[in-house]
Protein backbone atom coordinates (compact mmCIF):
# COMPACT_ATOMS: atom_id res chain seq x y z
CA UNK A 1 -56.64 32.86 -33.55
CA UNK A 2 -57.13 29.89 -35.54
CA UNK A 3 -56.32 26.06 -33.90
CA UNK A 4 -53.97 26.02 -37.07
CA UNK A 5 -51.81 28.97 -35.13
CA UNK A 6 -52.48 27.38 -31.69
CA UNK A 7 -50.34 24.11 -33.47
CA UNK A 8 -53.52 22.35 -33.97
CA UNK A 9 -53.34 21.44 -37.38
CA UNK A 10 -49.73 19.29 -36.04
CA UNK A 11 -51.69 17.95 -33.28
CA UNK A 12 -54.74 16.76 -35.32
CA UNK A 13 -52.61 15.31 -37.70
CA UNK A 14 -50.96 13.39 -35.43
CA UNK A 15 -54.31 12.00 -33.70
CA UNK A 16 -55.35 11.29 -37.45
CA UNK A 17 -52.18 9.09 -37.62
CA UNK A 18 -52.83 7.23 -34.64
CA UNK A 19 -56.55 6.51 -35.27
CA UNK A 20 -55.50 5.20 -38.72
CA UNK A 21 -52.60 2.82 -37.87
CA UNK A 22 -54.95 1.68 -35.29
CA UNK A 23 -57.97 0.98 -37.10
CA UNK A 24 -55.49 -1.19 -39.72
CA UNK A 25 -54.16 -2.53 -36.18
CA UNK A 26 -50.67 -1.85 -37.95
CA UNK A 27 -48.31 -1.94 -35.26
CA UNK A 28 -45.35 -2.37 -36.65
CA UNK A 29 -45.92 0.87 -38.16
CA UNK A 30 -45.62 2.28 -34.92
CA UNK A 31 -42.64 2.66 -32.85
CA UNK A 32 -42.19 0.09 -30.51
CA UNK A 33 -42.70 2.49 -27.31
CA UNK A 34 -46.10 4.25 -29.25
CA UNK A 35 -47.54 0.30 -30.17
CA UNK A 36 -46.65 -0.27 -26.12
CA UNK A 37 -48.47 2.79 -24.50
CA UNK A 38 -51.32 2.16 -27.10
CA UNK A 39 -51.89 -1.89 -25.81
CA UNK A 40 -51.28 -0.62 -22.28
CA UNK A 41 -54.79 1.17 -21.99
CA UNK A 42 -56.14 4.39 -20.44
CA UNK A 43 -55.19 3.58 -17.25
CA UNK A 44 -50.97 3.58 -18.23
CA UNK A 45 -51.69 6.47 -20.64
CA UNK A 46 -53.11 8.82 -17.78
CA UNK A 47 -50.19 7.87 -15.50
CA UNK A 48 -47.97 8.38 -18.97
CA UNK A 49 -50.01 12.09 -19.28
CA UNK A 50 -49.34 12.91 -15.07
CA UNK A 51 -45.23 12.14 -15.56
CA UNK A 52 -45.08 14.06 -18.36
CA UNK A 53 -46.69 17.21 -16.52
CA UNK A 54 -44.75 16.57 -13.94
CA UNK A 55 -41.34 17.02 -15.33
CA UNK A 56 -42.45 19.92 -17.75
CA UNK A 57 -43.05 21.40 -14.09
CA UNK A 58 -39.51 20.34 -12.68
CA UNK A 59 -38.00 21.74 -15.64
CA UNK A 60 -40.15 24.95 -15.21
CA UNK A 61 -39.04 24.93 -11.54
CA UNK A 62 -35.33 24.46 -12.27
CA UNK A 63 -34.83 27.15 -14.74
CA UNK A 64 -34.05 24.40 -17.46
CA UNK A 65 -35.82 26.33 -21.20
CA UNK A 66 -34.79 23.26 -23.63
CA UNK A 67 -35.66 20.31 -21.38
CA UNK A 68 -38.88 22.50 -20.86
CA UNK A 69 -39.83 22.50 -24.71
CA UNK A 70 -38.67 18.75 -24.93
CA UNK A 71 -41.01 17.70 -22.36
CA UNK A 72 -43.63 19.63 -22.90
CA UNK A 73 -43.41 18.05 -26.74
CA UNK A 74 -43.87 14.47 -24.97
CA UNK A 75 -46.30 16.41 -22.84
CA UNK A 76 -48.22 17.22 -26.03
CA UNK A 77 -47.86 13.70 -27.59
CA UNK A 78 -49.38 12.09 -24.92
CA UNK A 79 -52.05 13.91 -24.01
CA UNK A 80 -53.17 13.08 -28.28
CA UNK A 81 -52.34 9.65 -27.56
CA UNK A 82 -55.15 9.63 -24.81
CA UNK A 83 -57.36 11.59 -26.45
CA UNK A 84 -57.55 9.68 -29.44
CA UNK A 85 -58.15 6.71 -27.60
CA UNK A 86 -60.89 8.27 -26.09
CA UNK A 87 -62.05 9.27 -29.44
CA UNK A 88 -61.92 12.63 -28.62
CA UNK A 89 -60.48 14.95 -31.34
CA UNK A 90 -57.97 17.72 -30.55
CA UNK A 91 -60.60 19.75 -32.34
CA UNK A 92 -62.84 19.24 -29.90
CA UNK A 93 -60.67 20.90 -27.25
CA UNK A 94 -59.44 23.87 -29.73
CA UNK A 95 -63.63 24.39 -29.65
CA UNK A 96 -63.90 24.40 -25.96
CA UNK A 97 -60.99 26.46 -25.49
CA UNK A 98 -62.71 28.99 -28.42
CA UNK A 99 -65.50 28.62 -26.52
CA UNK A 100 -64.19 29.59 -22.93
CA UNK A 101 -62.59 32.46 -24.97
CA UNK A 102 -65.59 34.17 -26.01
CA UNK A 103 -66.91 33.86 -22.59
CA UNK A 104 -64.29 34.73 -20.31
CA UNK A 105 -61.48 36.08 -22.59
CA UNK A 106 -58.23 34.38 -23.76
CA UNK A 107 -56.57 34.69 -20.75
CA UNK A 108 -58.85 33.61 -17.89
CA UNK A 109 -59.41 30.39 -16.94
CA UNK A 110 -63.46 28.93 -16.05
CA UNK A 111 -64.30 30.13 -12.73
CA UNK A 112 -64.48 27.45 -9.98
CA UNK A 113 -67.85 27.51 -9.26
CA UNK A 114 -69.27 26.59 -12.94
């Protein structure tokens, strides 16, 4: 399965986005509440990433399908947001996730003692 069917291809265009406006330090291109998470640091886009997962989870918990896919969407967003400020490309996780596939199959997660 290719990271283009995995939803990749949306996700790395979207960290594509963000490292462009920023390097032309653009904000106004932004939205007001993207320019404000991006000056906030790593620090407010972790805690941003941890709320996020956190109601995809209460949703989960509550039975609640739409608000599930809603915040899982912000989930997503975020998590590129953080990742691109780290300078680390979704790519790079659709590799490690190929990666873990070959070794322990789709489905598995890495064992805890790695």
């Amino acid at each position: 399965m290719g990271h283009q069917a995995l939803g990749g291809d949306r996700l790395q265009a979207l960290a594509e986005d963000l490292r462009e406006r920023r390097s032309r330090r653009s904000r106004m291109q932004f939205s007001s509440r993207t320019a404000k998470l991006i000056d906030s640091g790593v620090p407010k886009m972790a805690q941003k990433l941890v709320e996020e997962a956190a109601e995809v989870a209460i949703d989960a918990v509550r039975g609640e399908r739409q608000a599930v896919i809603e915040e899982a969407a912000d989930l997503m967003f975020n998590l590129t947001v953080l990742l691109t400020e780290l300078e680390i490309s979704p790519c790079e996780v659709w590799d490690e996730m190929d990666r873990r596939q070959k070794l322990y199959g789709i489905a598995e997660k890495l064992p805890k003692d790695r």
